[in-house]
PDBML (XML) file of the C-alpha atoms, coordinates in Angstrom:
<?xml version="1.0" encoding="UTF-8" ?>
<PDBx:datablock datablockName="MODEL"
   xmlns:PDBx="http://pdbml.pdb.org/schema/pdbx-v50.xsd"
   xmlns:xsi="http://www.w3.org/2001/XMLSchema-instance"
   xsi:schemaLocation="http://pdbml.pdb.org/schema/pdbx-v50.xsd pdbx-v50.xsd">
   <PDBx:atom_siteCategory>
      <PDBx:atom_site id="1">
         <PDBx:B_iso_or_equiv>0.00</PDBx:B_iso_or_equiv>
         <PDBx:Cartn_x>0.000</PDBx:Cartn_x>
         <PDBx:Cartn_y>0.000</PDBx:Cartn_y>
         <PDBx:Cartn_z>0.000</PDBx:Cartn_z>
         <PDBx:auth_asym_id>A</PDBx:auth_asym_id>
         <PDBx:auth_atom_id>CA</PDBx:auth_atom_id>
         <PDBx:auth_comp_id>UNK</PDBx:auth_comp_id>
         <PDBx:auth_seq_id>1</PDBx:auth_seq_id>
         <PDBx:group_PDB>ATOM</PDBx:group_PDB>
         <PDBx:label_alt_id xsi:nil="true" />
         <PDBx:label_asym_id>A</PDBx:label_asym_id>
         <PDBx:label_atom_id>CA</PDBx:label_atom_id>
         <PDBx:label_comp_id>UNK</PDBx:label_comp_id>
         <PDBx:label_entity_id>1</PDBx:label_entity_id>
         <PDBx:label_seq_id>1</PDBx:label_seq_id>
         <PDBx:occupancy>1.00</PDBx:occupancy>
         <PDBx:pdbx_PDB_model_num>1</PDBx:pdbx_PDB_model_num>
         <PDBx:type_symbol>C</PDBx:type_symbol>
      </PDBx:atom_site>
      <PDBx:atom_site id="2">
         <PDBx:B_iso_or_equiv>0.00</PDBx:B_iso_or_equiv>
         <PDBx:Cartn_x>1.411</PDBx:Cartn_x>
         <PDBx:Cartn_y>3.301</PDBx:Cartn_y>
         <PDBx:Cartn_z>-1.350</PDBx:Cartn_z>
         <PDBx:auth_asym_id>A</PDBx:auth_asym_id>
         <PDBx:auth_atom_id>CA</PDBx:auth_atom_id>
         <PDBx:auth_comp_id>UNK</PDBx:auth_comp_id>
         <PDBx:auth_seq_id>2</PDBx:auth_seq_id>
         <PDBx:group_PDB>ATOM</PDBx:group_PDB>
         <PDBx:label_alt_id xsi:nil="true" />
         <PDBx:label_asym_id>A</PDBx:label_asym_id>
         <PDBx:label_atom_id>CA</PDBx:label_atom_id>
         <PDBx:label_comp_id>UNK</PDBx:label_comp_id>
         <PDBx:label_entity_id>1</PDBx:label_entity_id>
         <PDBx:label_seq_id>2</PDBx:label_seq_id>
         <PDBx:occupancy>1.00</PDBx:occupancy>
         <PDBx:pdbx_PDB_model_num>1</PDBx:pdbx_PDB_model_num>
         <PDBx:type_symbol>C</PDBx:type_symbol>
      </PDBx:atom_site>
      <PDBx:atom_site id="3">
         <PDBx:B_iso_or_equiv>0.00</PDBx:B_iso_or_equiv>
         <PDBx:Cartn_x>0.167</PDBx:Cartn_x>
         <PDBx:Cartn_y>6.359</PDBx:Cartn_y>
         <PDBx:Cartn_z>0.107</PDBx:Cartn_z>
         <PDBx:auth_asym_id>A</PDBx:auth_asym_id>
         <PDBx:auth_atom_id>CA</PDBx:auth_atom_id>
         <PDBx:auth_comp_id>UNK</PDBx:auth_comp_id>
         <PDBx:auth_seq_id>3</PDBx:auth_seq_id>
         <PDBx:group_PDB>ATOM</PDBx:group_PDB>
         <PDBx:label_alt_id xsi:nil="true" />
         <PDBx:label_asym_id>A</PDBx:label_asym_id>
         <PDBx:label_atom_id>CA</PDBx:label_atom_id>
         <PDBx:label_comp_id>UNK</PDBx:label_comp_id>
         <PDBx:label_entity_id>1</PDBx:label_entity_id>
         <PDBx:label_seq_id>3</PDBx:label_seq_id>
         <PDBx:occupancy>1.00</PDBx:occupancy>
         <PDBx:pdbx_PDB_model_num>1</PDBx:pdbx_PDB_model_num>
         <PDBx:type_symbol>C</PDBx:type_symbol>
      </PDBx:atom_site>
      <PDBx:atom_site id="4">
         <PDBx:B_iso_or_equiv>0.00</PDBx:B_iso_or_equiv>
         <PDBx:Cartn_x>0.478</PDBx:Cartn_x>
         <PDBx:Cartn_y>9.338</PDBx:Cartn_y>
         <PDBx:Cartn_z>-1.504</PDBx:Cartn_z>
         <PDBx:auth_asym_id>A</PDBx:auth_asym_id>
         <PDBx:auth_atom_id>CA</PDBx:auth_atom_id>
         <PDBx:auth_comp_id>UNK</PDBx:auth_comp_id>
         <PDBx:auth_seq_id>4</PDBx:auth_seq_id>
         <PDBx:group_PDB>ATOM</PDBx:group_PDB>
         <PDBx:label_alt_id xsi:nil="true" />
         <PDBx:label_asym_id>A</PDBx:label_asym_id>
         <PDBx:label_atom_id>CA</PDBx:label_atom_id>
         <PDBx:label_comp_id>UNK</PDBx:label_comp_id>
         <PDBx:label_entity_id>1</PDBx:label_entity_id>
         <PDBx:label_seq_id>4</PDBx:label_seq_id>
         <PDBx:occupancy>1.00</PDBx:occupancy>
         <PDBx:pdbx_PDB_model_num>1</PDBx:pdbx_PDB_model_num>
         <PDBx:type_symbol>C</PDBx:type_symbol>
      </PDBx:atom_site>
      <PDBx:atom_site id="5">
         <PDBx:B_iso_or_equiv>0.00</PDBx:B_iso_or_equiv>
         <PDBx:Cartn_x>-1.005</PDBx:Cartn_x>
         <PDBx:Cartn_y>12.527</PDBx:Cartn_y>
         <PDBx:Cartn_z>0.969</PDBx:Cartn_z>
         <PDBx:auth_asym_id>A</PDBx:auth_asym_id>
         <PDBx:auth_atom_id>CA</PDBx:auth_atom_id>
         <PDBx:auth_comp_id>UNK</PDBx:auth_comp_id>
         <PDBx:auth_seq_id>5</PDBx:auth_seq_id>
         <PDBx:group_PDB>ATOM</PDBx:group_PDB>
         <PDBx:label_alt_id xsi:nil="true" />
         <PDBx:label_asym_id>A</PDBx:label_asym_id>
         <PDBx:label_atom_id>CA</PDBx:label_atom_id>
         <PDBx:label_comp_id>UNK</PDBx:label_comp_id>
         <PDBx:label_entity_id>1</PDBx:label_entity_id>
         <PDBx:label_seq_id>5</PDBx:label_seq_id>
         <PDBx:occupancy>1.00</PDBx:occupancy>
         <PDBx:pdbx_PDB_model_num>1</PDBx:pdbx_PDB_model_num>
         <PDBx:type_symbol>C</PDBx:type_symbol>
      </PDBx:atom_site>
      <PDBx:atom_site id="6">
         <PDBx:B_iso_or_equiv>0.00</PDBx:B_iso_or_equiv>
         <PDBx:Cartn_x>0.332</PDBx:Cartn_x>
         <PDBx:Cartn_y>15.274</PDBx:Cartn_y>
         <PDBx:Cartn_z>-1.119</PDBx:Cartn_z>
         <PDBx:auth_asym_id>A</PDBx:auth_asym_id>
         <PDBx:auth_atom_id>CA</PDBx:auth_atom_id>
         <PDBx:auth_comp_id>UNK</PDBx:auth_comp_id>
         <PDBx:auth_seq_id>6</PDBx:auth_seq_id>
         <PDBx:group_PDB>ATOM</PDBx:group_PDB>
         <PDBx:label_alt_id xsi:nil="true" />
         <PDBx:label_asym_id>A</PDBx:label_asym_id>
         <PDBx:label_atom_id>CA</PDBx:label_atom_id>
         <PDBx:label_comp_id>UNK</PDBx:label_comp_id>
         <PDBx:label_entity_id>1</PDBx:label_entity_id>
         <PDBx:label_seq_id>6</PDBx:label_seq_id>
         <PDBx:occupancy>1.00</PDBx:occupancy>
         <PDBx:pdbx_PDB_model_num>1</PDBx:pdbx_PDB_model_num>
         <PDBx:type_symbol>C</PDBx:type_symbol>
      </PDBx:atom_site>
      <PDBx:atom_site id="7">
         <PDBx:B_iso_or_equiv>0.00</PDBx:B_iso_or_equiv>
         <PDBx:Cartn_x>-2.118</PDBx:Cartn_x>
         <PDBx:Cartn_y>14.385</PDBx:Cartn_y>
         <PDBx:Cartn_z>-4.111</PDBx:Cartn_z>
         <PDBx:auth_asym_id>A</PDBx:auth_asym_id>
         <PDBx:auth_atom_id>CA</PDBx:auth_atom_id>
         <PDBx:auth_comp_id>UNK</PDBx:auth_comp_id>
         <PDBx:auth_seq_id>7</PDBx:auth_seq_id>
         <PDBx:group_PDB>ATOM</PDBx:group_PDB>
         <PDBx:label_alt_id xsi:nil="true" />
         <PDBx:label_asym_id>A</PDBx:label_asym_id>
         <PDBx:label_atom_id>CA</PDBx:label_atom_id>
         <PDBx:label_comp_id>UNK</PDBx:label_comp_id>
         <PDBx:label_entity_id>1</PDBx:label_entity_id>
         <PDBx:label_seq_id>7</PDBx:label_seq_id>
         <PDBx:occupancy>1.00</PDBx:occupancy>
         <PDBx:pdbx_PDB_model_num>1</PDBx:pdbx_PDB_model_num>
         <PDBx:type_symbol>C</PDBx:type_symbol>
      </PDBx:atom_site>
      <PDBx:atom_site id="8">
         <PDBx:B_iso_or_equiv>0.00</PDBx:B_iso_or_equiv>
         <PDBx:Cartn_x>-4.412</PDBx:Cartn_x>
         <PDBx:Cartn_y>12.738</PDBx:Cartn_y>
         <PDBx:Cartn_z>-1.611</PDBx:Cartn_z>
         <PDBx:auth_asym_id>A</PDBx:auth_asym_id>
         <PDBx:auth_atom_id>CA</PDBx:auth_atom_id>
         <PDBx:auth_comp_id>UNK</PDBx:auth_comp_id>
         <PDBx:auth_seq_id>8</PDBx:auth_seq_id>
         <PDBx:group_PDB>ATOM</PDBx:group_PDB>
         <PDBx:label_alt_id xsi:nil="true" />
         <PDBx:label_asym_id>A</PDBx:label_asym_id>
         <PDBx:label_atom_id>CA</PDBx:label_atom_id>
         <PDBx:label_comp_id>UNK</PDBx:label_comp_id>
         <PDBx:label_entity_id>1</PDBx:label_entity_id>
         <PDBx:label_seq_id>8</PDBx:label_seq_id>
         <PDBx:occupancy>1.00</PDBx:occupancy>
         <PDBx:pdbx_PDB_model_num>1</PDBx:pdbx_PDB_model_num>
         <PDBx:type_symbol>C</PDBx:type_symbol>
      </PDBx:atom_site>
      <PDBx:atom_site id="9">
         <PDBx:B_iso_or_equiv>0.00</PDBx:B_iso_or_equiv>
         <PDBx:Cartn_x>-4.482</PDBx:Cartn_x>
         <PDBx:Cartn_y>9.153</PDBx:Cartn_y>
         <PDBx:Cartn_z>-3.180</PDBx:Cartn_z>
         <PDBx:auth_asym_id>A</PDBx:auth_asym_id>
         <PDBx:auth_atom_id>CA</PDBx:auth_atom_id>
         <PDBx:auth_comp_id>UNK</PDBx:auth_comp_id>
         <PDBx:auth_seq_id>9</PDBx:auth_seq_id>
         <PDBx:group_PDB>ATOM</PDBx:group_PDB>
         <PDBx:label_alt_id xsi:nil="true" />
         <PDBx:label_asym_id>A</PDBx:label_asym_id>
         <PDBx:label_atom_id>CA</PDBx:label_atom_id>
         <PDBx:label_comp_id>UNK</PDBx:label_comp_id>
         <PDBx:label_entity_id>1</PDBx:label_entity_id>
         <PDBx:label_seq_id>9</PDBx:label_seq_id>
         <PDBx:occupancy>1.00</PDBx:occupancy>
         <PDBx:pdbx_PDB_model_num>1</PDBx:pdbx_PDB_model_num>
         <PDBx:type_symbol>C</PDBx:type_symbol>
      </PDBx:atom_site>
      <PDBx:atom_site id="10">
         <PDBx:B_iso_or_equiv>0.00</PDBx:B_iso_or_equiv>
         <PDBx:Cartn_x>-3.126</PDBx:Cartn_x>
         <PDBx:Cartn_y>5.725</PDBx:Cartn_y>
         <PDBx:Cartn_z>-3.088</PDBx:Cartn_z>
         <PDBx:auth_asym_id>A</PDBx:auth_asym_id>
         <PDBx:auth_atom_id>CA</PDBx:auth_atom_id>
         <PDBx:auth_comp_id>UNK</PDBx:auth_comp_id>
         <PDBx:auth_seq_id>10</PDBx:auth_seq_id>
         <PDBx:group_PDB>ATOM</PDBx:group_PDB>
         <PDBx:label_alt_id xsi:nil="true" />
         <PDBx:label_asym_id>A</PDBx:label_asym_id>
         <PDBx:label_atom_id>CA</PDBx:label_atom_id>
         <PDBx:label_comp_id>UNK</PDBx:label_comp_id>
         <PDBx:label_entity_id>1</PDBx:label_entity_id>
         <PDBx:label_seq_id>10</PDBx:label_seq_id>
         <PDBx:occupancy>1.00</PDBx:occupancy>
         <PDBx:pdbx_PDB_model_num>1</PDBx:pdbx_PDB_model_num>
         <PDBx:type_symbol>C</PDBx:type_symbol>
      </PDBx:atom_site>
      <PDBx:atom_site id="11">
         <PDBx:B_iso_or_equiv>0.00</PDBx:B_iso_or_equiv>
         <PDBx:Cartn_x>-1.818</PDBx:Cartn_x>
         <PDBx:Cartn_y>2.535</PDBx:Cartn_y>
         <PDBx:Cartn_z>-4.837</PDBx:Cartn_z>
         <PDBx:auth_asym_id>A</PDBx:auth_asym_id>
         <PDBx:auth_atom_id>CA</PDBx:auth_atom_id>
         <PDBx:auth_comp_id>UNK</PDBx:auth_comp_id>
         <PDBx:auth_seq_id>11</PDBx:auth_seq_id>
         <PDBx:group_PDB>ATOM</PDBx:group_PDB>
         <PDBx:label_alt_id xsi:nil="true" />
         <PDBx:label_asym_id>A</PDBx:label_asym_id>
         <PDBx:label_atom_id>CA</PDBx:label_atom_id>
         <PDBx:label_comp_id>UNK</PDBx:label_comp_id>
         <PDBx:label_entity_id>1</PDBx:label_entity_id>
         <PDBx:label_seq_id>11</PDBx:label_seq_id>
         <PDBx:occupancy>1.00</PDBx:occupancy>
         <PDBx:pdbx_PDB_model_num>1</PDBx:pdbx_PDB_model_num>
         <PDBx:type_symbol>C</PDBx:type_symbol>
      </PDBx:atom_site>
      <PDBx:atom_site id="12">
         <PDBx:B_iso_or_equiv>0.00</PDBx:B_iso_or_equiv>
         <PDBx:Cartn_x>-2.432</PDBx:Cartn_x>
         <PDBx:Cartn_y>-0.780</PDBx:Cartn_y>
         <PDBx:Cartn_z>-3.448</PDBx:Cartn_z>
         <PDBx:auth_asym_id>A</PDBx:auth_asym_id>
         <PDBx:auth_atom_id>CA</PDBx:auth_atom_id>
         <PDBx:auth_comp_id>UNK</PDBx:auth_comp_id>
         <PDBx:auth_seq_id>12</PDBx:auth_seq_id>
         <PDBx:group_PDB>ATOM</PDBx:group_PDB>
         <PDBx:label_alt_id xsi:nil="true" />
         <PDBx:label_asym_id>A</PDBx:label_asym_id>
         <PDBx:label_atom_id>CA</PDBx:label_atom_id>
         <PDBx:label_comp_id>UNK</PDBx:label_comp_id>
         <PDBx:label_entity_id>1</PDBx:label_entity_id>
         <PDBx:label_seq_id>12</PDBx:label_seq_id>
         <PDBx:occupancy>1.00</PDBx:occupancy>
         <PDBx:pdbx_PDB_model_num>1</PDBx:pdbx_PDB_model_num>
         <PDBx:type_symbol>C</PDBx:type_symbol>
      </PDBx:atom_site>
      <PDBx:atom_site id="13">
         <PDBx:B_iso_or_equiv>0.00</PDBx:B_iso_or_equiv>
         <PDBx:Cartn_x>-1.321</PDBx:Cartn_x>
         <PDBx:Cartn_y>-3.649</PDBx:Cartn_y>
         <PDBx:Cartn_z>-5.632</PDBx:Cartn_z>
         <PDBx:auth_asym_id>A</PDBx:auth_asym_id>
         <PDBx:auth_atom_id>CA</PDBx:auth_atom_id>
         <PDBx:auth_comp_id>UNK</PDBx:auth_comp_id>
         <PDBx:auth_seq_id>13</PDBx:auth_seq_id>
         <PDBx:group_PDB>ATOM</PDBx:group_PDB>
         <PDBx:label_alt_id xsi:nil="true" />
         <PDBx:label_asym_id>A</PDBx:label_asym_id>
         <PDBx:label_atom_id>CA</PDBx:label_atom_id>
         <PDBx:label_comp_id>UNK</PDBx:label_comp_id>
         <PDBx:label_entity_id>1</PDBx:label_entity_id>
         <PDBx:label_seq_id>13</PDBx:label_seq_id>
         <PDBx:occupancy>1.00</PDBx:occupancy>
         <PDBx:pdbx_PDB_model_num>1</PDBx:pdbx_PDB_model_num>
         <PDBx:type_symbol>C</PDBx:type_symbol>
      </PDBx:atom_site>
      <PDBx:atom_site id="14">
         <PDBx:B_iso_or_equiv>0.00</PDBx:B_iso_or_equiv>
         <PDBx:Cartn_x>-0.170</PDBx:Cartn_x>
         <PDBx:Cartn_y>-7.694</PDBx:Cartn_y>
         <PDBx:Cartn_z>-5.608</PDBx:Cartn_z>
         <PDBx:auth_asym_id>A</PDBx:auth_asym_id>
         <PDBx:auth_atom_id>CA</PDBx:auth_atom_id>
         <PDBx:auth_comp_id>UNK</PDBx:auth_comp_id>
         <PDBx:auth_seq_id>14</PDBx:auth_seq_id>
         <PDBx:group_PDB>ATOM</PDBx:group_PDB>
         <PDBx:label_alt_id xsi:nil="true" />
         <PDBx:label_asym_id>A</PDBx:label_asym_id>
         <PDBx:label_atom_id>CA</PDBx:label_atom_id>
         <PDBx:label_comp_id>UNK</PDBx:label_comp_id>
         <PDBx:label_entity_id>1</PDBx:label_entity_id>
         <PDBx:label_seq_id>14</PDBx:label_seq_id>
         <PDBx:occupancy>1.00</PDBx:occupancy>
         <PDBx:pdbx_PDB_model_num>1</PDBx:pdbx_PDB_model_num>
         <PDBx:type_symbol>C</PDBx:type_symbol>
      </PDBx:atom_site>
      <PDBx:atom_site id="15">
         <PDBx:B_iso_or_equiv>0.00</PDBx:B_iso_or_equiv>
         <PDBx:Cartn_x>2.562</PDBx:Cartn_x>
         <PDBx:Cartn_y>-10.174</PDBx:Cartn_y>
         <PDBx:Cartn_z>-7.167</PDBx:Cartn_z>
         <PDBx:auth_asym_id>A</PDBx:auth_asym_id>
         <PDBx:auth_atom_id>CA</PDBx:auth_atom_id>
         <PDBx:auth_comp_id>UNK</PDBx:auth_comp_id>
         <PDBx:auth_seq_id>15</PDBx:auth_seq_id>
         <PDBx:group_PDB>ATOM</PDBx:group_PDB>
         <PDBx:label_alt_id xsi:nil="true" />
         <PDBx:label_asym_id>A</PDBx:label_asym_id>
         <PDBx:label_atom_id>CA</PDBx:label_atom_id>
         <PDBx:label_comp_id>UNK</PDBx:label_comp_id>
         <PDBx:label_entity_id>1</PDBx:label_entity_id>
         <PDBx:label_seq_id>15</PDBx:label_seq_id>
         <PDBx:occupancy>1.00</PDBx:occupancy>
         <PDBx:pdbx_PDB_model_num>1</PDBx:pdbx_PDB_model_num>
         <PDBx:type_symbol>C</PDBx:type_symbol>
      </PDBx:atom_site>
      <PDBx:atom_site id="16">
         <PDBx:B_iso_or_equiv>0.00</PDBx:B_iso_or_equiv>
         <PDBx:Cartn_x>1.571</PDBx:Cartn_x>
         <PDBx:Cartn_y>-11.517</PDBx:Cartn_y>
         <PDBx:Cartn_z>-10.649</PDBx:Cartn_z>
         <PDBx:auth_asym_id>A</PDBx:auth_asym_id>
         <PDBx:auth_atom_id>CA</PDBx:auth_atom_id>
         <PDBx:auth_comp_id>UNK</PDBx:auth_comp_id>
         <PDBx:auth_seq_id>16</PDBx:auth_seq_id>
         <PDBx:group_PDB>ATOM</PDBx:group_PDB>
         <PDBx:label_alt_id xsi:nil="true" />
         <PDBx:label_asym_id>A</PDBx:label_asym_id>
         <PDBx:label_atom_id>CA</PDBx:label_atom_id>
         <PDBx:label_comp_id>UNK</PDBx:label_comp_id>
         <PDBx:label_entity_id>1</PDBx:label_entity_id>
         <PDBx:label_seq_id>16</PDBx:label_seq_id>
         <PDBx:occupancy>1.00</PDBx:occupancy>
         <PDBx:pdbx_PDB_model_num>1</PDBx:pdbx_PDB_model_num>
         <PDBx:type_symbol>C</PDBx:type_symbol>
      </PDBx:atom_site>
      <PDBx:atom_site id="17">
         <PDBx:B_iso_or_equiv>0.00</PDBx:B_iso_or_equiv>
         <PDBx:Cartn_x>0.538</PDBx:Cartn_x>
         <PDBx:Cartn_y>-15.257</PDBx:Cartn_y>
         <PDBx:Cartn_z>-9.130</PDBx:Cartn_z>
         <PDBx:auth_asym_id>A</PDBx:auth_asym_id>
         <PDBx:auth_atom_id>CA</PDBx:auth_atom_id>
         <PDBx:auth_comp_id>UNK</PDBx:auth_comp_id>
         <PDBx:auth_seq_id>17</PDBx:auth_seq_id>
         <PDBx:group_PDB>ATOM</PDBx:group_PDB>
         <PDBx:label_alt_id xsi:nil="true" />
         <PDBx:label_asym_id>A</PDBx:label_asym_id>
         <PDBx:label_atom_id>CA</PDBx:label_atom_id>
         <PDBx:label_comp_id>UNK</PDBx:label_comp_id>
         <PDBx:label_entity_id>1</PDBx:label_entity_id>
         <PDBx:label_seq_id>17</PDBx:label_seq_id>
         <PDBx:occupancy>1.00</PDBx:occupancy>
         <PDBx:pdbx_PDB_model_num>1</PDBx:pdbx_PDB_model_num>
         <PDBx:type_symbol>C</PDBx:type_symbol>
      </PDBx:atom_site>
      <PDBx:atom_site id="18">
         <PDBx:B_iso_or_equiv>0.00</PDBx:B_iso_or_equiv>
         <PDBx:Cartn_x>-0.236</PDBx:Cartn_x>
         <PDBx:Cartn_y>-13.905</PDBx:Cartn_y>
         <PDBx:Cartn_z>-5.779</PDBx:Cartn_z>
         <PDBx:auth_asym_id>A</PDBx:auth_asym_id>
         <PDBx:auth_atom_id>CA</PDBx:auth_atom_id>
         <PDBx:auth_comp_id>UNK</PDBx:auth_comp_id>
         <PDBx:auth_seq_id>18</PDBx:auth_seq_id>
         <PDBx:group_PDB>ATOM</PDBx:group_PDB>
         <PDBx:label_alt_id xsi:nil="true" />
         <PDBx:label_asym_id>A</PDBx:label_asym_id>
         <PDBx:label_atom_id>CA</PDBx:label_atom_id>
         <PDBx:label_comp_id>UNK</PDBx:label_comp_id>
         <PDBx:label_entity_id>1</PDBx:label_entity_id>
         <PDBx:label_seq_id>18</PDBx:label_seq_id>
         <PDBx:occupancy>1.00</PDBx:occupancy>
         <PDBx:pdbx_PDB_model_num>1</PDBx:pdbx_PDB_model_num>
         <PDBx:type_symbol>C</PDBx:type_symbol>
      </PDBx:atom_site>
      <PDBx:atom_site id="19">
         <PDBx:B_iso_or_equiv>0.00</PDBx:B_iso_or_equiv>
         <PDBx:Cartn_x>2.461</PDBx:Cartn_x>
         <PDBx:Cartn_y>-15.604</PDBx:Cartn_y>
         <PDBx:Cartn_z>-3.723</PDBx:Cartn_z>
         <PDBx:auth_asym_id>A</PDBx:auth_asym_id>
         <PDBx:auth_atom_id>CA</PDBx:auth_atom_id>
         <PDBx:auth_comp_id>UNK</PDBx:auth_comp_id>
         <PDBx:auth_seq_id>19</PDBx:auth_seq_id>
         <PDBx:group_PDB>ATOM</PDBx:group_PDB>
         <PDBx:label_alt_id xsi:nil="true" />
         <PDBx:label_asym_id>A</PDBx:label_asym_id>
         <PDBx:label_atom_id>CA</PDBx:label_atom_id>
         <PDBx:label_comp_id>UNK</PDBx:label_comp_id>
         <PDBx:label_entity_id>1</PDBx:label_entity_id>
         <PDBx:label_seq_id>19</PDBx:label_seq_id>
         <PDBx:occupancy>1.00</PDBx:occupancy>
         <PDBx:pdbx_PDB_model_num>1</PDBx:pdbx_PDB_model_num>
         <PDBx:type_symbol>C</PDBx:type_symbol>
      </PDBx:atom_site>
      <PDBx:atom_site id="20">
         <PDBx:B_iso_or_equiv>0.00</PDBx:B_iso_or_equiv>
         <PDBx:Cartn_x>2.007</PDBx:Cartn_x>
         <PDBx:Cartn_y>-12.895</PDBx:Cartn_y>
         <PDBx:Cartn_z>-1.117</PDBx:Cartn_z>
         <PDBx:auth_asym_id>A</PDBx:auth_asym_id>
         <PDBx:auth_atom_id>CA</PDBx:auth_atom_id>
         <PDBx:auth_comp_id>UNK</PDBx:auth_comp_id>
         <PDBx:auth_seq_id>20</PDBx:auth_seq_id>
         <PDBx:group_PDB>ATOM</PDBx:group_PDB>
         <PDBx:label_alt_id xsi:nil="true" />
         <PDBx:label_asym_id>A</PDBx:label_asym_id>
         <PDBx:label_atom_id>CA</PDBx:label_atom_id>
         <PDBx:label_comp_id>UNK</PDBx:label_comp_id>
         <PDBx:label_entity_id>1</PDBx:label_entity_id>
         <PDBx:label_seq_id>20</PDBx:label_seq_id>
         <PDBx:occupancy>1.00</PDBx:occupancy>
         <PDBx:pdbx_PDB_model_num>1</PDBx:pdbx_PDB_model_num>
         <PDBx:type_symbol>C</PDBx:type_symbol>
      </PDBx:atom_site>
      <PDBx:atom_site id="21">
         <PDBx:B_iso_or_equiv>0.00</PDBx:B_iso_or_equiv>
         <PDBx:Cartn_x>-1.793</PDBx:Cartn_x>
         <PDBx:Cartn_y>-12.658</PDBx:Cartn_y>
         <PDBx:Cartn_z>0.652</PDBx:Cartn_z>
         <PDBx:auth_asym_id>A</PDBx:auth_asym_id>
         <PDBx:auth_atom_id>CA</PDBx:auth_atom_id>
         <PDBx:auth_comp_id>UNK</PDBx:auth_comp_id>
         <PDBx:auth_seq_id>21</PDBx:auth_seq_id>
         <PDBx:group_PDB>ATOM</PDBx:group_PDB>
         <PDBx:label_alt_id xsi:nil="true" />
         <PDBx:label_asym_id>A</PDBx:label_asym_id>
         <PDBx:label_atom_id>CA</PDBx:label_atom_id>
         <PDBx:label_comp_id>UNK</PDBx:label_comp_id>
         <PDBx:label_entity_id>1</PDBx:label_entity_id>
         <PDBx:label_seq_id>21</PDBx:label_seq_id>
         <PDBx:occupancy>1.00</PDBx:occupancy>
         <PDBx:pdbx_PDB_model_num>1</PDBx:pdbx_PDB_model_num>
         <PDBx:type_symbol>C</PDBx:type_symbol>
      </PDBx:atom_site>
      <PDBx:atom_site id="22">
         <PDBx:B_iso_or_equiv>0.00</PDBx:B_iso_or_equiv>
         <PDBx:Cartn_x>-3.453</PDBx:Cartn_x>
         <PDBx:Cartn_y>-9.281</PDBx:Cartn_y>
         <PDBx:Cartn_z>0.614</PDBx:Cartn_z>
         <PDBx:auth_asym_id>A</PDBx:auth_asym_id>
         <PDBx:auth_atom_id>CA</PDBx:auth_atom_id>
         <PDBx:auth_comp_id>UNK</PDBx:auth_comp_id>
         <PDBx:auth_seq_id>22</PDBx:auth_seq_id>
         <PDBx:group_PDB>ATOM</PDBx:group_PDB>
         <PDBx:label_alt_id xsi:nil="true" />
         <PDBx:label_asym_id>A</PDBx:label_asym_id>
         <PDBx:label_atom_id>CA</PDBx:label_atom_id>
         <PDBx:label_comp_id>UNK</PDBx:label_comp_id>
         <PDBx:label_entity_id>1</PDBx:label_entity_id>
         <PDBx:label_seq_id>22</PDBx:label_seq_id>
         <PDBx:occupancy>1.00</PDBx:occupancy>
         <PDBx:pdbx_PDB_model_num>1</PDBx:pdbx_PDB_model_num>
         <PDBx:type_symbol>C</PDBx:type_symbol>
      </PDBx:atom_site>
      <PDBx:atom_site id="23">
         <PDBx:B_iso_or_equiv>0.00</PDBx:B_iso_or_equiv>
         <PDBx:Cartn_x>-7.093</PDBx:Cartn_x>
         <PDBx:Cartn_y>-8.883</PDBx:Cartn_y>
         <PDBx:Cartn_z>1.872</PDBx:Cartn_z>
         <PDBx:auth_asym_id>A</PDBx:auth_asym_id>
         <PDBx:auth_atom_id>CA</PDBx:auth_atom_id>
         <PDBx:auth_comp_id>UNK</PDBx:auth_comp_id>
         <PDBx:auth_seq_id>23</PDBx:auth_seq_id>
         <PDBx:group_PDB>ATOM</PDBx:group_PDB>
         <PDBx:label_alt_id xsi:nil="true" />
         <PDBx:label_asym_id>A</PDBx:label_asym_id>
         <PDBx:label_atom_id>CA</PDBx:label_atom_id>
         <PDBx:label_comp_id>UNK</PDBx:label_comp_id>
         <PDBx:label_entity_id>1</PDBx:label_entity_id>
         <PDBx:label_seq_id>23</PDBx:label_seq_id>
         <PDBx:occupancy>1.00</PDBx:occupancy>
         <PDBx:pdbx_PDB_model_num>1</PDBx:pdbx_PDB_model_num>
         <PDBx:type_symbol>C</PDBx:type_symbol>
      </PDBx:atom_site>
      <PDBx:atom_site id="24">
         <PDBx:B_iso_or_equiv>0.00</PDBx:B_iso_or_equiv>
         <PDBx:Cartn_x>-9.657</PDBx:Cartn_x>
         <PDBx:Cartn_y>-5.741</PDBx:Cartn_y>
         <PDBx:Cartn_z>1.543</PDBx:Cartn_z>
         <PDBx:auth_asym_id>A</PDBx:auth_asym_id>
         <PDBx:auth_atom_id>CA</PDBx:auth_atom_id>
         <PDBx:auth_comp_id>UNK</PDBx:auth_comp_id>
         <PDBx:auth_seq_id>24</PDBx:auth_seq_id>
         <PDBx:group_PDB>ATOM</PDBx:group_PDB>
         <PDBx:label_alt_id xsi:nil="true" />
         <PDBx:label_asym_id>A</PDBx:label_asym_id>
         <PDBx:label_atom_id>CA</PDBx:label_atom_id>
         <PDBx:label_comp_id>UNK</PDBx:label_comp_id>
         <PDBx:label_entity_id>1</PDBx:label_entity_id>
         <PDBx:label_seq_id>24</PDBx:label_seq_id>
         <PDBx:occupancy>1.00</PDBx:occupancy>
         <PDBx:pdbx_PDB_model_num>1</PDBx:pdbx_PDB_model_num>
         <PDBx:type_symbol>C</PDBx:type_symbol>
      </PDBx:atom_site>
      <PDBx:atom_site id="25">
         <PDBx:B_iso_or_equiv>0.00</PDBx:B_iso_or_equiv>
         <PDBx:Cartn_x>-11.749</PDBx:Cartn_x>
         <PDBx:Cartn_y>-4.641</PDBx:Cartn_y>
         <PDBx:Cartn_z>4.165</PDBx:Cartn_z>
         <PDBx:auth_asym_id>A</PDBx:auth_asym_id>
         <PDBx:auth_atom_id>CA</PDBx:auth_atom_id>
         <PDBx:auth_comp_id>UNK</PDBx:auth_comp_id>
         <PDBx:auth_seq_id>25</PDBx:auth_seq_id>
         <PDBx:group_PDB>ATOM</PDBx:group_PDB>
         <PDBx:label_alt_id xsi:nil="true" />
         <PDBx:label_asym_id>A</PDBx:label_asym_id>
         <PDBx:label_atom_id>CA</PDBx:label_atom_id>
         <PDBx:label_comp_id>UNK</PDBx:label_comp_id>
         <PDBx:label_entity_id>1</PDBx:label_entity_id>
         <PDBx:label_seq_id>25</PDBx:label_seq_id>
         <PDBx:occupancy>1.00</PDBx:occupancy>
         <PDBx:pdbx_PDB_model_num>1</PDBx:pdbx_PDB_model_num>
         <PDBx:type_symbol>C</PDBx:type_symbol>
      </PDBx:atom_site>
   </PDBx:atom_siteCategory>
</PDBx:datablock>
């Protein structure tokens, strides 16, 4: 998760086969 406060938005983002878990909430 990349936050980015000066243009008040962010990136979120996975591997290409998903070797590492990430979950939304």
């Amino acid at each position: 998760v990349l936050h980015d406060p000066k243009r008040e938005t962010f990136l979120i983002a996975r591997d290409p086969i998903g070797v590492v878990p990430l979950y939304l909430g």
